[in-house]
PDB file of N, CA and C in Angstrom:
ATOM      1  N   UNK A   1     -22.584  -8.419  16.306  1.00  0.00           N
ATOM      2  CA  UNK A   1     -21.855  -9.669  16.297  1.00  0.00           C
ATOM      3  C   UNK A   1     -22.190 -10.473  17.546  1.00  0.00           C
ATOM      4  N   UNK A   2     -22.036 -10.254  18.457  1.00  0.00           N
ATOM      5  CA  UNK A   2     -22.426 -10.341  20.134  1.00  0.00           C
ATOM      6  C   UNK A   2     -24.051 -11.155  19.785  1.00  0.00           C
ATOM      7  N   UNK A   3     -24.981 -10.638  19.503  1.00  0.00           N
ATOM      8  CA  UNK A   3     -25.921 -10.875  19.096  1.00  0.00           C
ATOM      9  C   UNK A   3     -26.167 -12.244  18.179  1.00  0.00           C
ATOM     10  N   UNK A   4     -25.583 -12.163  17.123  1.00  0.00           N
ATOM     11  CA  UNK A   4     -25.346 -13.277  15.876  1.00  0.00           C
ATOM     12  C   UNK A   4     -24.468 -14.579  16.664  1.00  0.00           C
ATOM     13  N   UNK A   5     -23.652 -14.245  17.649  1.00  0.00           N
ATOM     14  CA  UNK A   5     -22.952 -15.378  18.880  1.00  0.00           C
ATOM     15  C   UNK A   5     -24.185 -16.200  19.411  1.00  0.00           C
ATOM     16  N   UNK A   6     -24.733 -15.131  20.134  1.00  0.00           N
ATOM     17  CA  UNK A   6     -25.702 -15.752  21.544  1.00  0.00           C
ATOM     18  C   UNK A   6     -26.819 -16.370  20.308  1.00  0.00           C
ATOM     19  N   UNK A   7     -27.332 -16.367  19.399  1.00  0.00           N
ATOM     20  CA  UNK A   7     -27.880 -16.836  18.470  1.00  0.00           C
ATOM     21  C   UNK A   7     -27.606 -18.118  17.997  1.00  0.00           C
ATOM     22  N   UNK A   8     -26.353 -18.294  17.811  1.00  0.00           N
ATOM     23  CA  UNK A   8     -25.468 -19.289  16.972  1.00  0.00           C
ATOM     24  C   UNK A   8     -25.551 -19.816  18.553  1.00  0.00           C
ATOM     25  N   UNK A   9     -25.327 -20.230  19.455  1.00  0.00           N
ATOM     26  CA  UNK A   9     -24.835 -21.001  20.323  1.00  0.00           C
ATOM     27  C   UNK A   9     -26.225 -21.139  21.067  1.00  0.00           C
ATOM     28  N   UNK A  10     -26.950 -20.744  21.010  1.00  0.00           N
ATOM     29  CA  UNK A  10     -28.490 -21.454  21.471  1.00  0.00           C
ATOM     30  C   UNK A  10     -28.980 -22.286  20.449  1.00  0.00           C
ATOM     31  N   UNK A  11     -28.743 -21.850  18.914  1.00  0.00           N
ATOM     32  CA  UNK A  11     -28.905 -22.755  17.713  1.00  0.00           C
ATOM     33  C   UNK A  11     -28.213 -24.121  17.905  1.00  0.00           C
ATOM     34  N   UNK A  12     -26.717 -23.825  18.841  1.00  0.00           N
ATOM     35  CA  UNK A  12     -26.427 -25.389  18.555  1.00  0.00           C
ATOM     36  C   UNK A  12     -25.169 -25.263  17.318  1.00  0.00           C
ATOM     37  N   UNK A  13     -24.815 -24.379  16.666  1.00  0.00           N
ATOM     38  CA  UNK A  13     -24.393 -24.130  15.836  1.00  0.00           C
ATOM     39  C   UNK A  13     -22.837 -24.204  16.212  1.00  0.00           C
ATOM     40  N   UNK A  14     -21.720 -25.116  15.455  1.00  0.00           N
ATOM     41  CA  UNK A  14     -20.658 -25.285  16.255  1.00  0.00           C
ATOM     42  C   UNK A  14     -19.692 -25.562  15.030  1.00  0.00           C
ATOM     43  N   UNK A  15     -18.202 -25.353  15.093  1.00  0.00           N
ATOM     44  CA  UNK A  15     -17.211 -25.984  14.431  1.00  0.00           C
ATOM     45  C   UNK A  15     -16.902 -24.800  12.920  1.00  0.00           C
ATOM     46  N   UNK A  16     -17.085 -25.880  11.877  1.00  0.00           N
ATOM     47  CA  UNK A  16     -17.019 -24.777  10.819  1.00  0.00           C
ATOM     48  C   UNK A  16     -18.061 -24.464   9.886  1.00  0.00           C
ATOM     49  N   UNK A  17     -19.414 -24.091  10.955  1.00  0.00           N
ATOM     50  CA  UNK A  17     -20.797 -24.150  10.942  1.00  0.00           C
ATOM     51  C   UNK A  17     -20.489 -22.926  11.344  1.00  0.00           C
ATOM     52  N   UNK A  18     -19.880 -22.034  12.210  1.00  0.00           N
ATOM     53  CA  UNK A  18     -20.148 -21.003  13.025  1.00  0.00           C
ATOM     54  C   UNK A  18     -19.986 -20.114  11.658  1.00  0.00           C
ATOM     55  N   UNK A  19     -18.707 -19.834  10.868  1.00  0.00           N
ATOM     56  CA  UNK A  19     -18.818 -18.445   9.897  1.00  0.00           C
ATOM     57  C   UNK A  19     -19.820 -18.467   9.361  1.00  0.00           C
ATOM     58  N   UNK A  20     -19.890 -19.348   8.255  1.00  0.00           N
ATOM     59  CA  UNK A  20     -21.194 -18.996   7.349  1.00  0.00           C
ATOM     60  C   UNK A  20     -22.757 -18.669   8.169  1.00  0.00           C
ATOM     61  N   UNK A  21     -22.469 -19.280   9.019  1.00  0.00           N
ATOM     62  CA  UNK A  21     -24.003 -18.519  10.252  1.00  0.00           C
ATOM     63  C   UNK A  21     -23.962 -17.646  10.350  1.00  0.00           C
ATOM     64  N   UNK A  22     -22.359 -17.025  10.906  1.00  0.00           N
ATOM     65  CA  UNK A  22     -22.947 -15.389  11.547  1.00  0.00           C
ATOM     66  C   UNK A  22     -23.050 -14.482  10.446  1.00  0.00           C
ATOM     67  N   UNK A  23     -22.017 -15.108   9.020  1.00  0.00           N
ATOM     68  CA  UNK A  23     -22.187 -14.440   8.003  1.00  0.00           C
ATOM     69  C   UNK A  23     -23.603 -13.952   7.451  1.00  0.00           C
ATOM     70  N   UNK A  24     -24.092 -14.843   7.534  1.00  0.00           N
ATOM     71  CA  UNK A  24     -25.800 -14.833   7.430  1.00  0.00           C
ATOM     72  C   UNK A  24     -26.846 -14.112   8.231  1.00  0.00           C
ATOM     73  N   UNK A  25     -26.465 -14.526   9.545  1.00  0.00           N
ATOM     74  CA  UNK A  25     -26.882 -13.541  10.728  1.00  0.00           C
ATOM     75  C   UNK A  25     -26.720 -11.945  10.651  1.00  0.00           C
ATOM     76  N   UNK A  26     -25.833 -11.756  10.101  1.00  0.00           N
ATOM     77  CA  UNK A  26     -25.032  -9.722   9.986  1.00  0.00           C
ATOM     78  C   UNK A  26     -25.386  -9.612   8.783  1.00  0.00           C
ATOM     79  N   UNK A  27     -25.954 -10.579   7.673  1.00  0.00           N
ATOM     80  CA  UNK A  27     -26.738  -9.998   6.554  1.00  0.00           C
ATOM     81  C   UNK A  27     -28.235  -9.862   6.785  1.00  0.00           C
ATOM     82  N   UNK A  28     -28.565 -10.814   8.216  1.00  0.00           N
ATOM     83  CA  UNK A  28     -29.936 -10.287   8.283  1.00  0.00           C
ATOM     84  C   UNK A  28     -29.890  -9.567   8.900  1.00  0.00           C
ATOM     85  N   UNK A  29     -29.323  -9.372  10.341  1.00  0.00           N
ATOM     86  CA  UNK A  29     -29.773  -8.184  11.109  1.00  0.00           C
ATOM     87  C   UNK A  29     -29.294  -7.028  10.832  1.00  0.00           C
ATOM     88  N   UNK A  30     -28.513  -7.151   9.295  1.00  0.00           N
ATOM     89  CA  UNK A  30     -27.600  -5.536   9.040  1.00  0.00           C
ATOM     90  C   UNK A  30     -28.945  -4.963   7.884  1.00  0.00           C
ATOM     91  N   UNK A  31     -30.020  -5.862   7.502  1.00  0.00           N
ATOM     92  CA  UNK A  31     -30.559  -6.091   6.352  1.00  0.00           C
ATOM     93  C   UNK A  31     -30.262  -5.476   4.937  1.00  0.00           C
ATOM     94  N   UNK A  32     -29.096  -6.716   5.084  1.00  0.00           N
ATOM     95  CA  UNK A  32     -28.191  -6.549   3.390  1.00  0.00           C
ATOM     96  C   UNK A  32     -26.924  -5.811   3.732  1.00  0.00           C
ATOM     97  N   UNK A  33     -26.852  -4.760   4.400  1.00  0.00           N
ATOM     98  CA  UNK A  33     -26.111  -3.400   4.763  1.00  0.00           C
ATOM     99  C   UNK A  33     -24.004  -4.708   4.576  1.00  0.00           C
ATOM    100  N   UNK A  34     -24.375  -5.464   5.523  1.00  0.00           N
ATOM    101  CA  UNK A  34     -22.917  -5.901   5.658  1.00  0.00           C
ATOM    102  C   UNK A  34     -22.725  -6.986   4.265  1.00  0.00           C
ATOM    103  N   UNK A  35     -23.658  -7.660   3.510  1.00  0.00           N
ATOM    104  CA  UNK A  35     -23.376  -8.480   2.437  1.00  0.00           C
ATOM    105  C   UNK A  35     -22.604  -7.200   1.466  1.00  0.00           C
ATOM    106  N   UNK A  36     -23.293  -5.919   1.437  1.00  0.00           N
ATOM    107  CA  UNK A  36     -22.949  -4.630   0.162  1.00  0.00           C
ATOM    108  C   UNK A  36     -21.554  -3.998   0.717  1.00  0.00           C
ATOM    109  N   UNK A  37     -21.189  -4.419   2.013  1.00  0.00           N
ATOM    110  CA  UNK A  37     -19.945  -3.753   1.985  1.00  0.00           C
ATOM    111  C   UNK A  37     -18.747  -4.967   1.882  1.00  0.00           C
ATOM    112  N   UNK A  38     -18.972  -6.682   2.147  1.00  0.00           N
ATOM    113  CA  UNK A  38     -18.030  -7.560   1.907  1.00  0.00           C
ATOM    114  C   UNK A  38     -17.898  -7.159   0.760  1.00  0.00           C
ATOM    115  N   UNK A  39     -19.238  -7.403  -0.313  1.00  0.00           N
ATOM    116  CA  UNK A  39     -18.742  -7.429  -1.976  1.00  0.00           C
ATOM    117  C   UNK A  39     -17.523  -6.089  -2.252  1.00  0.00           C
ATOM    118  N   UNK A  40     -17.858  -5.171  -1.903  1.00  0.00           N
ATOM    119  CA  UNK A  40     -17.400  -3.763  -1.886  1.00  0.00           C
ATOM    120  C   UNK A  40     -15.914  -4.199  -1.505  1.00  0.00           C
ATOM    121  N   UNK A  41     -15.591  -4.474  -0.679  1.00  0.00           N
ATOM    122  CA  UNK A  41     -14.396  -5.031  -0.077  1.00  0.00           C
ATOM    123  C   UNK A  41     -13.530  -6.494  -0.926  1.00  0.00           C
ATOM    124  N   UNK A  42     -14.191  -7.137  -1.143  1.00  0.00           N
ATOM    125  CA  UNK A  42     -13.920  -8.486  -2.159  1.00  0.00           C
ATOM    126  C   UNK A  42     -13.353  -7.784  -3.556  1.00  0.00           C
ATOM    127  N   UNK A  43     -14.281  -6.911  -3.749  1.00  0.00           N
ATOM    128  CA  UNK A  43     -13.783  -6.264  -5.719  1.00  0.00           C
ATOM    129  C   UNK A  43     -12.555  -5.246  -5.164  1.00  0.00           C
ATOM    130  N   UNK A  44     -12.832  -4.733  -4.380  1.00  0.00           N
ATOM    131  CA  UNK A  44     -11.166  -3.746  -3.666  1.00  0.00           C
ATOM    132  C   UNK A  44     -10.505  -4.783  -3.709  1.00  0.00           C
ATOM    133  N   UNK A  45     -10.033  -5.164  -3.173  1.00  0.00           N
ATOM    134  CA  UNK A  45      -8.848  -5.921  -2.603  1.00  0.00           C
ATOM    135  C   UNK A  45      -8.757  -7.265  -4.559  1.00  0.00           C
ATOM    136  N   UNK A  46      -9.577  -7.436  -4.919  1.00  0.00           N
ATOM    137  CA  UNK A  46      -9.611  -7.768  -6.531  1.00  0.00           C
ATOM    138  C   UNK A  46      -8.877  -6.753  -7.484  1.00  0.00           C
ATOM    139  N   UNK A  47      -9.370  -5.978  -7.785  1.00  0.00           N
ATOM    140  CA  UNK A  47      -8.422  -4.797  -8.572  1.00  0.00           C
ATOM    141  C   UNK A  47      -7.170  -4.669  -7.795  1.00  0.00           C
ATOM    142  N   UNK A  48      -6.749  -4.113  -6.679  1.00  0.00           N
ATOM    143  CA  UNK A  48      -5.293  -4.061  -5.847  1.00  0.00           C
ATOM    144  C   UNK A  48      -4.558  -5.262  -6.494  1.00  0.00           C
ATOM    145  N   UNK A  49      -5.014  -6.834  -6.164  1.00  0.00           N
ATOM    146  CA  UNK A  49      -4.279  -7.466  -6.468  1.00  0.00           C
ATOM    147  C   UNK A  49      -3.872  -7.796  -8.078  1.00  0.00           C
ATOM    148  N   UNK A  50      -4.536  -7.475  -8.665  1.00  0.00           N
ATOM    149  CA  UNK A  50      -4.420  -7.280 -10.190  1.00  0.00           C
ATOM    150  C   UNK A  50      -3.562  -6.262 -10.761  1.00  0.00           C
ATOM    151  N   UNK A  51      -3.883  -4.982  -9.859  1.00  0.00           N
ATOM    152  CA  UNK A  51      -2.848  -3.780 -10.260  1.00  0.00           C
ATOM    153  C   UNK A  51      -1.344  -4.544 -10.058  1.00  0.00           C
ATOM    154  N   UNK A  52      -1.179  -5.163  -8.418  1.00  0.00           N
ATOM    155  CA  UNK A  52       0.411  -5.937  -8.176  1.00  0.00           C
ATOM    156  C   UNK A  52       0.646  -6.566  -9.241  1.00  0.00           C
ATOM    157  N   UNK A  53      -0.131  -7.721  -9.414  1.00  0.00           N
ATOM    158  CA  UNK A  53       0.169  -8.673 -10.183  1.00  0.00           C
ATOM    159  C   UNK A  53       1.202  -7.820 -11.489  1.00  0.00           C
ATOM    160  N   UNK A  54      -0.006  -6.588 -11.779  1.00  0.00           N
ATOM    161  CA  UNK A  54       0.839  -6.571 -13.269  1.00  0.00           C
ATOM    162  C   UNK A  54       1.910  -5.762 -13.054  1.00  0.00           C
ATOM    163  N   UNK A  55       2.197  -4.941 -11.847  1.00  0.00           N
ATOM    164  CA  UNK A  55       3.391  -4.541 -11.884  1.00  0.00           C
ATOM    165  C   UNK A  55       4.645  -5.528 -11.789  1.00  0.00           C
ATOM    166  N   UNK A  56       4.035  -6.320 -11.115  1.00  0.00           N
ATOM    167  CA  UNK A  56       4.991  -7.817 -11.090  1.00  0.00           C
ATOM    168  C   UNK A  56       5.658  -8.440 -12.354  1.00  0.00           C
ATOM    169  N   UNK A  57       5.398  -8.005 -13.590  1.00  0.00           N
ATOM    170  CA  UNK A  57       5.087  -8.922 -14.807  1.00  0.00           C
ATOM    171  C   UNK A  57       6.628  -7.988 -15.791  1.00  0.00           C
TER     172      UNK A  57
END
């Protein structure tokens, strides 16, 4: 992350420019490794809220 910073701020890269950069940055320098664990994390927290939902119902 530290890395994907000092990157982004020599780029010039500022405001609400910075996530989607470093997001990009930790998919390259993780190569792929951190895009396969957001998705992984996105469909978790997808089913959880679906399981609530229907207990909710």
């Amino acid at each position: 992350i530290s890395q994907a910073l000092k990157t982004a701020g020599t780029q010039g890269v500022t405001g609400k420019a910075v996530t989607p950069y470093l997001l990009g940055e930790l998919v390259r320098l993780s190569q792929g490794r951190t895009l396969e664990t957001n998705v992984a994390v996105l469909i978790s927290n997808a089913r959880l809220a679906a399981r609530i939902a229907g207990e909710l119902e």
